[in-house]
Every structure is written in C-alpha cells, then in structure tokens.
N, C-alpha and C. Protein backbone atom coordinates (compact mmCIF):
# COMPACT_ATOMS: atom_id res chain seq x y z
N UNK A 1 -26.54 237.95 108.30
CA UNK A 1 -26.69 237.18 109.52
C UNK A 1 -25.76 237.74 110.59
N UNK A 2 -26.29 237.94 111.71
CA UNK A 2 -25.24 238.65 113.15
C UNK A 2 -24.54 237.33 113.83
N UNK A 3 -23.78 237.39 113.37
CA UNK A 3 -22.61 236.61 113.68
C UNK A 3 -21.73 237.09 115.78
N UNK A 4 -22.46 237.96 116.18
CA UNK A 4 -21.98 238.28 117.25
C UNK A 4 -22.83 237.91 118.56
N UNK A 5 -22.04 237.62 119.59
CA UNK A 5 -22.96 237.29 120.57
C UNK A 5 -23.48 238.56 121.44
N UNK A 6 -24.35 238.21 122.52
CA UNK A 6 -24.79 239.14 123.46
C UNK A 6 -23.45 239.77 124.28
N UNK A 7 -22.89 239.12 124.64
CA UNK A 7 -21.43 239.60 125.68
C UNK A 7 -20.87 240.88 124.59
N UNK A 8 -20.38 240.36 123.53
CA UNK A 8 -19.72 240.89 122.52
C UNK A 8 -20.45 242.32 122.06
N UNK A 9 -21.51 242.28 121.79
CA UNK A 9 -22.29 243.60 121.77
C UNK A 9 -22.65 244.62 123.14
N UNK A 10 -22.69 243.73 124.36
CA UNK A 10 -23.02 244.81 125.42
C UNK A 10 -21.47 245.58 125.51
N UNK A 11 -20.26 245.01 125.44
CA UNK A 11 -19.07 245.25 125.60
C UNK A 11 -18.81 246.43 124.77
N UNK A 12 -19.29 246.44 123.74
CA UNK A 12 -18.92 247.52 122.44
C UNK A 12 -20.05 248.82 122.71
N UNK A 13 -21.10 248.29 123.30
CA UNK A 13 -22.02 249.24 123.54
C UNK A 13 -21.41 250.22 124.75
N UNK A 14 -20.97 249.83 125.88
CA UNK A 14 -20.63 250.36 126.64
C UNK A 14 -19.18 251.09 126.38
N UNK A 15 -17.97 250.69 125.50
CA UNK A 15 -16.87 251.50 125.09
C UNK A 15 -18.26 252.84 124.83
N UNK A 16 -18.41 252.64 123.39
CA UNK A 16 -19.13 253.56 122.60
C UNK A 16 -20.07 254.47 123.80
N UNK A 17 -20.87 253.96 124.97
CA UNK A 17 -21.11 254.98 125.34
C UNK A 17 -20.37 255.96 126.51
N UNK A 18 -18.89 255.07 126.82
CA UNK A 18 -18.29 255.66 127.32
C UNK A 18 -17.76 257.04 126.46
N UNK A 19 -17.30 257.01 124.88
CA UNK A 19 -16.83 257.98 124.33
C UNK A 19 -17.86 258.91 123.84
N UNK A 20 -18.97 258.55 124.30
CA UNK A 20 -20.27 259.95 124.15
C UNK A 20 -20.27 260.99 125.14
N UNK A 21 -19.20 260.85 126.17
CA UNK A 21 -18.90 262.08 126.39
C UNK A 21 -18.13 263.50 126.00
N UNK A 22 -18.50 264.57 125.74
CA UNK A 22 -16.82 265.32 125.39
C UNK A 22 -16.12 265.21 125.61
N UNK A 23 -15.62 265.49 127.11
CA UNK A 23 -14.58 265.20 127.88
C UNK A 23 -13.54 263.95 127.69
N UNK A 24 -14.86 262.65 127.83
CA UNK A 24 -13.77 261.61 127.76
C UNK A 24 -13.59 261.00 126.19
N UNK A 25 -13.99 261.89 125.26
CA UNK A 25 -13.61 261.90 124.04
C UNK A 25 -12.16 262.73 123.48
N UNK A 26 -12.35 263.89 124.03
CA UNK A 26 -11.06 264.46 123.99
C UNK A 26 -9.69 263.93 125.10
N UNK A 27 -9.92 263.08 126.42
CA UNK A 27 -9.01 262.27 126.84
C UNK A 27 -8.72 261.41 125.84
N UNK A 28 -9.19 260.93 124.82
CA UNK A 28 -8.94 259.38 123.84
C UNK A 28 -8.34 260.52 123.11
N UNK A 29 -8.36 261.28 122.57
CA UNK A 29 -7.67 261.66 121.69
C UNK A 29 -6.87 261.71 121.76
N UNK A 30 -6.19 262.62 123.23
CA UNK A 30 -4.90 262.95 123.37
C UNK A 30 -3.95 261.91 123.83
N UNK A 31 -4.89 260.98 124.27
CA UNK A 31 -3.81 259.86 124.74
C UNK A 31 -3.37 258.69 123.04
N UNK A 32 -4.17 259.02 122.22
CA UNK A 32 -4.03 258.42 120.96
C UNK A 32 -3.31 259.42 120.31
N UNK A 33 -3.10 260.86 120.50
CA UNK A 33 -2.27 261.58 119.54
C UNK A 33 -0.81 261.27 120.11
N UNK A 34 -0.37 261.17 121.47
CA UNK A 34 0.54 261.19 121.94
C UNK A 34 0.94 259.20 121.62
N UNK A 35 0.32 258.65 121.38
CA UNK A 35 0.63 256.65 121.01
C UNK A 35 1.02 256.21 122.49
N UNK A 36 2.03 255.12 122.24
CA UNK A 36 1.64 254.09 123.25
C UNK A 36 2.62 254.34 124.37
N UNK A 37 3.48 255.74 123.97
CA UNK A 37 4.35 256.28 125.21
C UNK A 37 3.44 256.77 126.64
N UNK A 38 1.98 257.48 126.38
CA UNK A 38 1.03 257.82 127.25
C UNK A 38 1.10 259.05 127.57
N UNK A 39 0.37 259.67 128.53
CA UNK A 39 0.92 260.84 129.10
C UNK A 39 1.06 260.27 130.86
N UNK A 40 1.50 261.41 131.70
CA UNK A 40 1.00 261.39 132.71
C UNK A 40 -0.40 262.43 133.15
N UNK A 41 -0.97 261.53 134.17
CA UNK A 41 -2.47 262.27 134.81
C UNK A 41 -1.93 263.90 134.48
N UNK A 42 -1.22 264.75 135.19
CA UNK A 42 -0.99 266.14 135.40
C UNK A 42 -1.21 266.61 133.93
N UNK A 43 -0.31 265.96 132.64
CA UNK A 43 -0.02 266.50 131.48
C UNK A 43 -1.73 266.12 131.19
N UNK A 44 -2.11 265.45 131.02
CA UNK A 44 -3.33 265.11 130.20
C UNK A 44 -4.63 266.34 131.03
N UNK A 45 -4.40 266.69 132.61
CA UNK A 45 -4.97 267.67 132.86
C UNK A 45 -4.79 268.69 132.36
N UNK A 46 -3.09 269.09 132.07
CA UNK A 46 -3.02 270.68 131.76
C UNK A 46 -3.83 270.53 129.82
N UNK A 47 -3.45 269.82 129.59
CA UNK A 47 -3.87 269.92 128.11
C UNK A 47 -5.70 269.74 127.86
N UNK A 48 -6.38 269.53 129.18
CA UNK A 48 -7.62 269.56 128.25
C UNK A 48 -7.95 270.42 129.50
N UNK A 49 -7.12 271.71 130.53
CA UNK A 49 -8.10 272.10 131.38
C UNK A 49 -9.39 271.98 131.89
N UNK A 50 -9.51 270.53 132.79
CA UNK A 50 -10.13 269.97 133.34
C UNK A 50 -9.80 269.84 135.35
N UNK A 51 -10.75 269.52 136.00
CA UNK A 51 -9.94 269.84 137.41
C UNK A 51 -9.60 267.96 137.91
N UNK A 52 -8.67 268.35 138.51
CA UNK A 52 -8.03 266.27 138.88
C UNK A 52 -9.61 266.16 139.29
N UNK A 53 -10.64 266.14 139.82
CA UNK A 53 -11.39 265.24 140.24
C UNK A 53 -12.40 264.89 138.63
N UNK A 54 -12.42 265.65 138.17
CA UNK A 54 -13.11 265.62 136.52
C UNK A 54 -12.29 264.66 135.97
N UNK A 55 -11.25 264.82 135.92
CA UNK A 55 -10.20 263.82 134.75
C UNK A 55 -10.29 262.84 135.26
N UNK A 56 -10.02 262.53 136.77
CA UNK A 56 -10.31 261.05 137.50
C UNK A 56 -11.24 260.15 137.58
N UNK A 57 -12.18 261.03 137.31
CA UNK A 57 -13.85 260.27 137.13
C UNK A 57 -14.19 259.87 135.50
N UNK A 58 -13.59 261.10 134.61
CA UNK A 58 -13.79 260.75 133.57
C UNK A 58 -12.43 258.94 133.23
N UNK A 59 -11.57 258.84 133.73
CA UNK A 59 -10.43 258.22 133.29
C UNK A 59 -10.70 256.89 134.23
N UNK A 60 -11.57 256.91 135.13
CA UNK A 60 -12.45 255.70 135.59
C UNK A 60 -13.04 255.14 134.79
N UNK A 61 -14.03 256.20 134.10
CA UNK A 61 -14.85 255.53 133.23
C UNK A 61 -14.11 254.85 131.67
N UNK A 62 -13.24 255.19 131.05
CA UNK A 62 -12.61 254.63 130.27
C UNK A 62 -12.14 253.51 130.44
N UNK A 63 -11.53 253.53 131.87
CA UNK A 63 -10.30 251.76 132.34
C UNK A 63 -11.47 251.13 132.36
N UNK A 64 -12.84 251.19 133.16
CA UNK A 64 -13.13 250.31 132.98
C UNK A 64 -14.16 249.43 132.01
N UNK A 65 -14.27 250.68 130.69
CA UNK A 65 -14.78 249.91 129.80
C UNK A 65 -13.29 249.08 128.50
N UNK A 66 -12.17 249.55 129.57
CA UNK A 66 -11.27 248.70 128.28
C UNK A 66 -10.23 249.58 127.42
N UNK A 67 -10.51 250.92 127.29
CA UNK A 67 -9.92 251.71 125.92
C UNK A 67 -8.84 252.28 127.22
N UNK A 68 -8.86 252.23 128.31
CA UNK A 68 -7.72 253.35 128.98
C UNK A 68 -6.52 252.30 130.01
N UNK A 69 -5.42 252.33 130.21
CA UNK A 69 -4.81 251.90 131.49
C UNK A 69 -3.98 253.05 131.97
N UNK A 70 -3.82 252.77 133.15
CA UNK A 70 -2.87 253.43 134.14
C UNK A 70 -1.76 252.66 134.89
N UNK A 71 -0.20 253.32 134.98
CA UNK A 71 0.56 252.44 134.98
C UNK A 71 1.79 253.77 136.01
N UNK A 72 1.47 253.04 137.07
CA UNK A 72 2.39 254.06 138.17
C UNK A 72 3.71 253.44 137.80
N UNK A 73 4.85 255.02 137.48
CA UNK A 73 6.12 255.18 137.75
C UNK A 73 6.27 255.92 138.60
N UNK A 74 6.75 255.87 139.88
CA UNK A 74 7.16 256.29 140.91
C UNK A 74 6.16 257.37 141.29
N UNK A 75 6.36 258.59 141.06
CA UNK A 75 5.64 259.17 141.38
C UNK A 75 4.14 259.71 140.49
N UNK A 76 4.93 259.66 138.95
CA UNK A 76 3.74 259.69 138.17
C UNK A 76 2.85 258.40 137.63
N UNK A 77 1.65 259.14 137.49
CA UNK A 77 0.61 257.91 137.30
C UNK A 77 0.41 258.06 135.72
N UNK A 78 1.02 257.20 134.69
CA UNK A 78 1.10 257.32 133.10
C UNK A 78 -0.41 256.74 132.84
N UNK A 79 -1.37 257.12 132.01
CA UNK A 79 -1.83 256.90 131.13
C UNK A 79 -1.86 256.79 129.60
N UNK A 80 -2.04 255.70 129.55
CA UNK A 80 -2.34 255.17 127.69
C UNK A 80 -3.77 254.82 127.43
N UNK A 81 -3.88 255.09 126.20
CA UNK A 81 -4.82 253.98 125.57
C UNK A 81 -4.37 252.86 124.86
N UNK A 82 -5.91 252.29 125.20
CA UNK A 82 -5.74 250.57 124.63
C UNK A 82 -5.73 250.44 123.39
N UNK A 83 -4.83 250.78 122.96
CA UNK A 83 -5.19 250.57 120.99
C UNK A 83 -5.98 249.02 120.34
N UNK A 84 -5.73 247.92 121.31
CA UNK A 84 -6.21 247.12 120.31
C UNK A 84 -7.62 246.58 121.16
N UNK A 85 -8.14 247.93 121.79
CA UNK A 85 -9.65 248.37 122.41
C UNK A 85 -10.09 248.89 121.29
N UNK A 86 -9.45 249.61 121.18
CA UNK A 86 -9.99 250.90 120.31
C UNK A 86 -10.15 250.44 119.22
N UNK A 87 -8.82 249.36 118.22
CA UNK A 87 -9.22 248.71 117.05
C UNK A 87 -10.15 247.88 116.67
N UNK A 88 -10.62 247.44 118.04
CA UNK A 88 -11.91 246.31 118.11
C UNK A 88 -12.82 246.86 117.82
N UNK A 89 -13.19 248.57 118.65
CA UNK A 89 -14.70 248.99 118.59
C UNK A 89 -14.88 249.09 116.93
N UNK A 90 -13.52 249.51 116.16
CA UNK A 90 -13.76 249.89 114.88
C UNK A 90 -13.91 248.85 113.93
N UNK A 91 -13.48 247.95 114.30
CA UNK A 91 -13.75 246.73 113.47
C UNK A 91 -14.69 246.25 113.83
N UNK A 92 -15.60 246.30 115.14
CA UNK A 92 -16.94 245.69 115.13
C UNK A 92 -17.75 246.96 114.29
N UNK A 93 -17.49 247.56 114.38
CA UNK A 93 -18.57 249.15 113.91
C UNK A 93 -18.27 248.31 112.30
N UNK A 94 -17.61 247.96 111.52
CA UNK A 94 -16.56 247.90 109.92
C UNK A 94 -17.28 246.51 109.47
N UNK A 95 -17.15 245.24 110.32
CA UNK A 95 -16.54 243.96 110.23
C UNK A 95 -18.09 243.67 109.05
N UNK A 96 -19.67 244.11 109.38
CA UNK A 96 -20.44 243.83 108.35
C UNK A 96 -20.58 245.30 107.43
N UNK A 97 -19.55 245.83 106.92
CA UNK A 97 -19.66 247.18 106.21
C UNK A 97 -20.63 246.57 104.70
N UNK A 98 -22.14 246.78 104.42
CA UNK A 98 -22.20 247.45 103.02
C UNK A 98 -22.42 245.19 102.79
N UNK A 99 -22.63 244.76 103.71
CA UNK A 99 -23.05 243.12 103.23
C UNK A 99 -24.06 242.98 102.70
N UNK A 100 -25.36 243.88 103.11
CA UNK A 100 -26.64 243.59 102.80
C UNK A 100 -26.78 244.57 101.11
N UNK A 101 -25.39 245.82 101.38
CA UNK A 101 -25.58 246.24 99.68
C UNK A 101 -25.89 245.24 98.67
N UNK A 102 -25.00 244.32 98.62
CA UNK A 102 -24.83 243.32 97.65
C UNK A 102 -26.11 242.08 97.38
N UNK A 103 -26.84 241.89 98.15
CA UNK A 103 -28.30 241.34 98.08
C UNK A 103 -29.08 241.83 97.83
N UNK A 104 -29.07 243.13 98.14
CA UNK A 104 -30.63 244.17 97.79
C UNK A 104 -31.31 244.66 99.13
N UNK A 105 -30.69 243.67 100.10
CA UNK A 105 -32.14 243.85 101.47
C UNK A 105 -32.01 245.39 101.87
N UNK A 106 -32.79 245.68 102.53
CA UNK A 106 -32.82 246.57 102.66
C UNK A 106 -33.51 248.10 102.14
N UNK A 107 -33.55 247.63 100.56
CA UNK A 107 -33.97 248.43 99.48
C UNK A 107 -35.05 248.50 99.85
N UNK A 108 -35.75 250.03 99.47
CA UNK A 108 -37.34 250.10 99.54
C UNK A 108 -37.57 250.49 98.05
C-alpha cells in the first residue's frame, strides 16, 4: 500500500530529476565529499572545470529543489549540501525496499 502523498512524491521526483544531470551530479558529489564545511562557488568551479555561468545555473537548480544552500561570508559565497535532503531522497527510494517480496505480488 503507498503510504505517500502527491506533494511528497512530486518533491522527490523533482530532487531526482534535478541529479539527472552530469554536471549537477558531480556538484553533489563534491559538495558531499568535502561534508557540511562546503566549498566556496570558485573552489567547486576549479574542481569540476565548469564556466561561473554553468555552475550558477546548474547550483540554481539544486537550491531550489532542496539538496543545495548557499551561505555568503564576506566575500565568498560557501556552498553545502543538504544532507538531510539527500537522506530523504534515499529513504523514500529504501522506505518500501523488497515489501511486496514477502507476499508473492508481483510474481509471474
């Protein structure tokens, strides 16, 4: 039984098709390899050689599905990811793992 509502699924749909890009798949990475210190905009450019208007558009599209923030110190603009964005998409992707194994449905 889907225990989730409509809000709850368009929300997860849209993370997920935000990270169907390359680009802004390899931004999640690096801002998840580096944790919840972030980088700044410049560093996260030099590391995936991308041009500022590419990274800016791509790093739009992340804040505003949820997985990215930006957080001005003076002159630099830090980016993180949302880890407990990111733990959500995986636990909605997890939360019915392998339910219907145990009944049979499904079986042909």
């Amino acid at each position: 039984m889907n225990t989730r509502d409509g809000s709850e699924i368009a929300a997860m749909a849209a993370r997920l098709e935000a990270l169907g890009s390359p680009v802004r798949l390899e931004v999640m990475r690096e801002l998840v390899r580096v944790g919840e210190q972030g980088l700044p905009v410049s560093a996260l450019q030099d590391r995936l050689d991308v041009a500022a208007s590419t990274l800016s558009h791509h790093l739009r599209k992340l804040m505003s599905v949820d997985l990215v923030n930006q957080e001005r110190q003076g002159t630099t603009l830090l980016c993180r990811a949302k880890f407990e964005s990111i733990r959500g998409v995986t636990e909605f992707l997890l939360a019915e793992c392998c339910i219907e194994q145990d009944n049979g449905a499904g079986a042909s």
